[in-house]
N, C-alpha and C. Protein backbone atom coordinates (compact mmCIF):
# COMPACT_ATOMS: atom_id res chain seq x y z
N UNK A 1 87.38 12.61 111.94
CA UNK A 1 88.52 13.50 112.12
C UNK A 1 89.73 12.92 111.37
N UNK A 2 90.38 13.60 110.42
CA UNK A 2 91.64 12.95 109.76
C UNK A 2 92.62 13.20 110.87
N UNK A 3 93.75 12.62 110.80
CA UNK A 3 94.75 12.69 111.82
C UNK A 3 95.84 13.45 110.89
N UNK A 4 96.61 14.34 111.29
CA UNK A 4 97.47 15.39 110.92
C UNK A 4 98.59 14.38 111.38
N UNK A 5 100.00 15.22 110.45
CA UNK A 5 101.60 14.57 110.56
C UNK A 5 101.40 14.69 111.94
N UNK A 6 101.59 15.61 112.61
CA UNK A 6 101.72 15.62 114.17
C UNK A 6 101.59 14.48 114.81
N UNK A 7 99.99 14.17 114.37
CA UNK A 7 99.55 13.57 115.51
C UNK A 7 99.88 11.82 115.56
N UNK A 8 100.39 12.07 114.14
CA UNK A 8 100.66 10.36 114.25
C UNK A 8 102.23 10.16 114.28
N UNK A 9 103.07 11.23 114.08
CA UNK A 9 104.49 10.97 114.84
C UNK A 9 103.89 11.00 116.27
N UNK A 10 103.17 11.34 117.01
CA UNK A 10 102.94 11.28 118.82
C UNK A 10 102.08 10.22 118.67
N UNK A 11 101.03 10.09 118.02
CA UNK A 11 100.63 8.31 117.88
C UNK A 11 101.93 6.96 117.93
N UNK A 12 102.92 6.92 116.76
CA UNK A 12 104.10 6.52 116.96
C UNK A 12 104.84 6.21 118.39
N UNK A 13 104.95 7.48 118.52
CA UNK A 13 105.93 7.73 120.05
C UNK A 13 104.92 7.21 121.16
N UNK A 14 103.68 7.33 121.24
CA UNK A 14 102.81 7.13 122.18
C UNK A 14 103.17 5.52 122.22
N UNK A 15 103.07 4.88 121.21
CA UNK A 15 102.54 3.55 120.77
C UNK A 15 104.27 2.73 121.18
N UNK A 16 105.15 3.25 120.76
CA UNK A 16 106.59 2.59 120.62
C UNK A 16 106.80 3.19 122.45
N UNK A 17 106.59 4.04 123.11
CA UNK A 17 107.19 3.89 124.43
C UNK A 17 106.48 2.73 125.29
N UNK A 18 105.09 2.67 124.93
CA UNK A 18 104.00 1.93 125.77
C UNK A 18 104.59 0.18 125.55
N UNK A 19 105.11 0.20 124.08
CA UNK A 19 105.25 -1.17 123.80
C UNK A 19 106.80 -1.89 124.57
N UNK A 20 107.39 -0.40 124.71
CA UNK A 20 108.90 -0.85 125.64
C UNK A 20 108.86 -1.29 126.91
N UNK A 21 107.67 -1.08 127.63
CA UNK A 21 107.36 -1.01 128.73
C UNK A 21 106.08 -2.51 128.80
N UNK A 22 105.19 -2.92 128.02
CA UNK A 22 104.88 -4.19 127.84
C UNK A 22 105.34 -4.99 127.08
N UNK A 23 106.34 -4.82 126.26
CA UNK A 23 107.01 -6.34 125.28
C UNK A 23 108.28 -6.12 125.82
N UNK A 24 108.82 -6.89 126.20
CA UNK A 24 110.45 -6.89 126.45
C UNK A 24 110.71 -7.56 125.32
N UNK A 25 110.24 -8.13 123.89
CA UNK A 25 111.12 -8.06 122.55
C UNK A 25 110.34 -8.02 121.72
N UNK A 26 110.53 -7.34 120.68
CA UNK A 26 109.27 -6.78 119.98
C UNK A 26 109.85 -7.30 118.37
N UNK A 27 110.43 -7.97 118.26
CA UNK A 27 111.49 -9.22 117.13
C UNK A 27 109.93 -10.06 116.63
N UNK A 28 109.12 -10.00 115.16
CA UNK A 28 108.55 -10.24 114.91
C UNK A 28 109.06 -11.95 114.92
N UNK A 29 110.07 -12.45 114.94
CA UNK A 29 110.61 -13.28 114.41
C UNK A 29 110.19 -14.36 116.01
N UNK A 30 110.48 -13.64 116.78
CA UNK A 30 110.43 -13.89 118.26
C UNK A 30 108.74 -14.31 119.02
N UNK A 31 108.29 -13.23 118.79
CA UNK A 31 106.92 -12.42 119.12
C UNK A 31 105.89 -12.19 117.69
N UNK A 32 105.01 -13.20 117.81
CA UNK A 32 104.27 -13.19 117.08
C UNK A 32 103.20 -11.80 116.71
N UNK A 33 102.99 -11.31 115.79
CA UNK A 33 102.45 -10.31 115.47
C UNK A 33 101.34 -10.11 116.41
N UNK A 34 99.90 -11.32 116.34
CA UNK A 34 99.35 -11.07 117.01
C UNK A 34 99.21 -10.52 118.80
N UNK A 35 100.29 -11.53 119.25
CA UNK A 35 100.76 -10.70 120.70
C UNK A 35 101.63 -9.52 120.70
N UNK A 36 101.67 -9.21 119.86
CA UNK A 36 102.17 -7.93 119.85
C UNK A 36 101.51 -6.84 119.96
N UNK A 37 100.34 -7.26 118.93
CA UNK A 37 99.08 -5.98 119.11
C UNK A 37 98.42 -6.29 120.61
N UNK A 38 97.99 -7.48 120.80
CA UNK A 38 97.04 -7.98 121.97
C UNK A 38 97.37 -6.71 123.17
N UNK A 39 99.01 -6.96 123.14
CA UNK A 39 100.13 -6.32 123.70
C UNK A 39 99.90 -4.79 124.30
N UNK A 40 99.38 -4.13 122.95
CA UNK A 40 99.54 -2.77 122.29
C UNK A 40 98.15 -2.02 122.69
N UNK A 41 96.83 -2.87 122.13
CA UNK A 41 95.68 -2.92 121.87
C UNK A 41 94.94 -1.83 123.26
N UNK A 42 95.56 -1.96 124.53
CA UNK A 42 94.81 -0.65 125.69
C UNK A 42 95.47 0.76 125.34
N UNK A 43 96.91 0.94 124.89
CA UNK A 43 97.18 2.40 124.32
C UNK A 43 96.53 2.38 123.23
N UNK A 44 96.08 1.54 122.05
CA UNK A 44 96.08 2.15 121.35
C UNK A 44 94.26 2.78 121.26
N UNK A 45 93.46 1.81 122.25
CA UNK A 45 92.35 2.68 122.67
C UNK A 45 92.02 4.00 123.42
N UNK A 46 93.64 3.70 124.28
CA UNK A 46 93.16 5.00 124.49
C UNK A 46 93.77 6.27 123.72
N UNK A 47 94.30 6.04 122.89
CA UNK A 47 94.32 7.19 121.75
C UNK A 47 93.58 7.08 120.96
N UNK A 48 92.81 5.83 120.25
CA UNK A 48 91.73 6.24 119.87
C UNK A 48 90.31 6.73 120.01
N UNK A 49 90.58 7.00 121.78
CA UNK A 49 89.59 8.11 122.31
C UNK A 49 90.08 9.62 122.49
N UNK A 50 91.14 9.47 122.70
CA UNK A 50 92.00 10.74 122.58
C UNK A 50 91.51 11.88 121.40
N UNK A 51 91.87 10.78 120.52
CA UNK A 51 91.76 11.59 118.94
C UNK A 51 90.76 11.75 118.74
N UNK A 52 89.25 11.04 119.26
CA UNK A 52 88.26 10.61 118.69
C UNK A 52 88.24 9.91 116.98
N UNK A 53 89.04 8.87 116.68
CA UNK A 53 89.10 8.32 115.51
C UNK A 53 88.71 6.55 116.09
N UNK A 54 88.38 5.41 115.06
CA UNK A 54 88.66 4.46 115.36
C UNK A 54 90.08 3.26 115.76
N UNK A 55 89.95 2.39 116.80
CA UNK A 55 91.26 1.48 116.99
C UNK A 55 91.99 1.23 115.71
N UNK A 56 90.87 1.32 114.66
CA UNK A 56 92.36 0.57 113.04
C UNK A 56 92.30 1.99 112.79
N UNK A 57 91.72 3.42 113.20
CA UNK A 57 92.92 4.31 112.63
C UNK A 57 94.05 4.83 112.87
N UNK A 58 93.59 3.98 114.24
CA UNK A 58 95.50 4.12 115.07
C UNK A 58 96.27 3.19 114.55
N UNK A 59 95.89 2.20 114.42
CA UNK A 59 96.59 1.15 113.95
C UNK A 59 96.89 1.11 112.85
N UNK A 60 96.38 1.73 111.66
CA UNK A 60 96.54 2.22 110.40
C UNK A 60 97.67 3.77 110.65
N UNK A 61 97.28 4.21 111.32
CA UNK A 61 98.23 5.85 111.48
C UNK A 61 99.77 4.98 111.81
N UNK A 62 99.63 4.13 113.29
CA UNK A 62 100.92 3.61 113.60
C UNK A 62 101.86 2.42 112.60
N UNK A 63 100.76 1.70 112.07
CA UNK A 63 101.74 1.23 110.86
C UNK A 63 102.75 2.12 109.79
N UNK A 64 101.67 2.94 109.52
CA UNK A 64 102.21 4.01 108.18
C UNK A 64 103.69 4.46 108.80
N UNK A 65 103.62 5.10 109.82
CA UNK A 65 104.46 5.84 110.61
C UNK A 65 105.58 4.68 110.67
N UNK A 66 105.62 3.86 111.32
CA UNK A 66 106.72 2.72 111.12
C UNK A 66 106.98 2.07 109.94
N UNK A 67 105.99 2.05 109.56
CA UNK A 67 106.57 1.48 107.94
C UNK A 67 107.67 2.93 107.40
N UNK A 68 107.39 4.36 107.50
CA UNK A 68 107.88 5.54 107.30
C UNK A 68 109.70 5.49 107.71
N UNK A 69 109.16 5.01 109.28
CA UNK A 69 110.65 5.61 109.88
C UNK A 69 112.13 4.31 109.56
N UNK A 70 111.02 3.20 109.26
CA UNK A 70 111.75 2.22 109.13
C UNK A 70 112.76 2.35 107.75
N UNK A 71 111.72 2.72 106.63
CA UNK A 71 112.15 3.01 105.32
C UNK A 71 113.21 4.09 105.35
N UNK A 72 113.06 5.20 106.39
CA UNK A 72 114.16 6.04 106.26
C UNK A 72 115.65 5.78 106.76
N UNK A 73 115.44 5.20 107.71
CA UNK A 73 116.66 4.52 108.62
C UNK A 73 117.57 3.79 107.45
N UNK A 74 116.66 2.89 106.53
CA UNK A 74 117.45 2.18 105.46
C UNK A 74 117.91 2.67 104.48
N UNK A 75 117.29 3.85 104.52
CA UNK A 75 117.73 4.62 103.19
C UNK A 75 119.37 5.35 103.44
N UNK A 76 119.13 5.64 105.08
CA UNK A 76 120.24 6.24 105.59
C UNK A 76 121.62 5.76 105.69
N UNK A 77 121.23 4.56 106.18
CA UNK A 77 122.05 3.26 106.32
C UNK A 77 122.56 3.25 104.72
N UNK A 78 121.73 2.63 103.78
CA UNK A 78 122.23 2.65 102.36
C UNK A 78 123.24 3.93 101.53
N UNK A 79 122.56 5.11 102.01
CA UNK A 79 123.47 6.27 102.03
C UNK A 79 124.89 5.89 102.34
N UNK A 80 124.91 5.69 103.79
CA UNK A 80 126.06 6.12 104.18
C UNK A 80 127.11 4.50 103.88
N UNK A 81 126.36 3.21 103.05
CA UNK A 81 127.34 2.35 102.72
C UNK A 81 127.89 2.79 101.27
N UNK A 82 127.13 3.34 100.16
CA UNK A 82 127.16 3.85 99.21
C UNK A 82 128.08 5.28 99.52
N UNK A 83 128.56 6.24 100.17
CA UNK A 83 129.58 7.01 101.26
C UNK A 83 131.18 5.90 101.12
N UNK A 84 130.75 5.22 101.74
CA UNK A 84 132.15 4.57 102.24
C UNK A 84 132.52 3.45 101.02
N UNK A 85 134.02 3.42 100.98
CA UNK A 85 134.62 2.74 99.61
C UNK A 85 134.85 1.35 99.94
N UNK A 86 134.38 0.48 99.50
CA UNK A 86 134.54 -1.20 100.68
C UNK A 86 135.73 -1.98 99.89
N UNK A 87 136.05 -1.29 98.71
CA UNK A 87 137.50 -2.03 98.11
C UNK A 87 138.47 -2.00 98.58
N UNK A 88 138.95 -3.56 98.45
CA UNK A 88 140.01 -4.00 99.42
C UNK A 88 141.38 -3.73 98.40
């Protein structure tokens, strides 16, 4: 089954509320990647029964998607410094 835009912005959202509620800091810098997934790893089975797809195509869907929203946020951010005149 391919996974549609839909379903992996609600993969996303599924995956980022579950992780607010088991990581109290989710700071790669902090929290090592691996406990992060360890972390993650029962939602993300059970959406990958949900969907009927495999655990790395959630995990592949939920990267993309954050790698996505992350890139846009910066772009936005960059927008709006490129917006404002910083000469003193």
């Amino acid at each position: 089954m391919e996974l549609t835009a839909q379903d992996k912005k609600a993969i996303l959202n599924r995956v980022n509320v579950y992780a607010d509620t088991v990581l109290p800091e989710r700071d790669p810098s902090k929290v090592p990647i691996r406990v992060q997934l360890d972390a993650l790893k029962p939602e993300m089975e059970k959406l990958a029964e949900e969907f009927n797809v495999s655990v790395e195509d959630i995990f592949i869907a939920y990267m993309d998607m954050n790698t996505e929203t992350v890139a846009e946020a910066d772009a936005k951010v960059q927008e709006q410094l490129d917006y404002m005149d910083f000469k003193l």
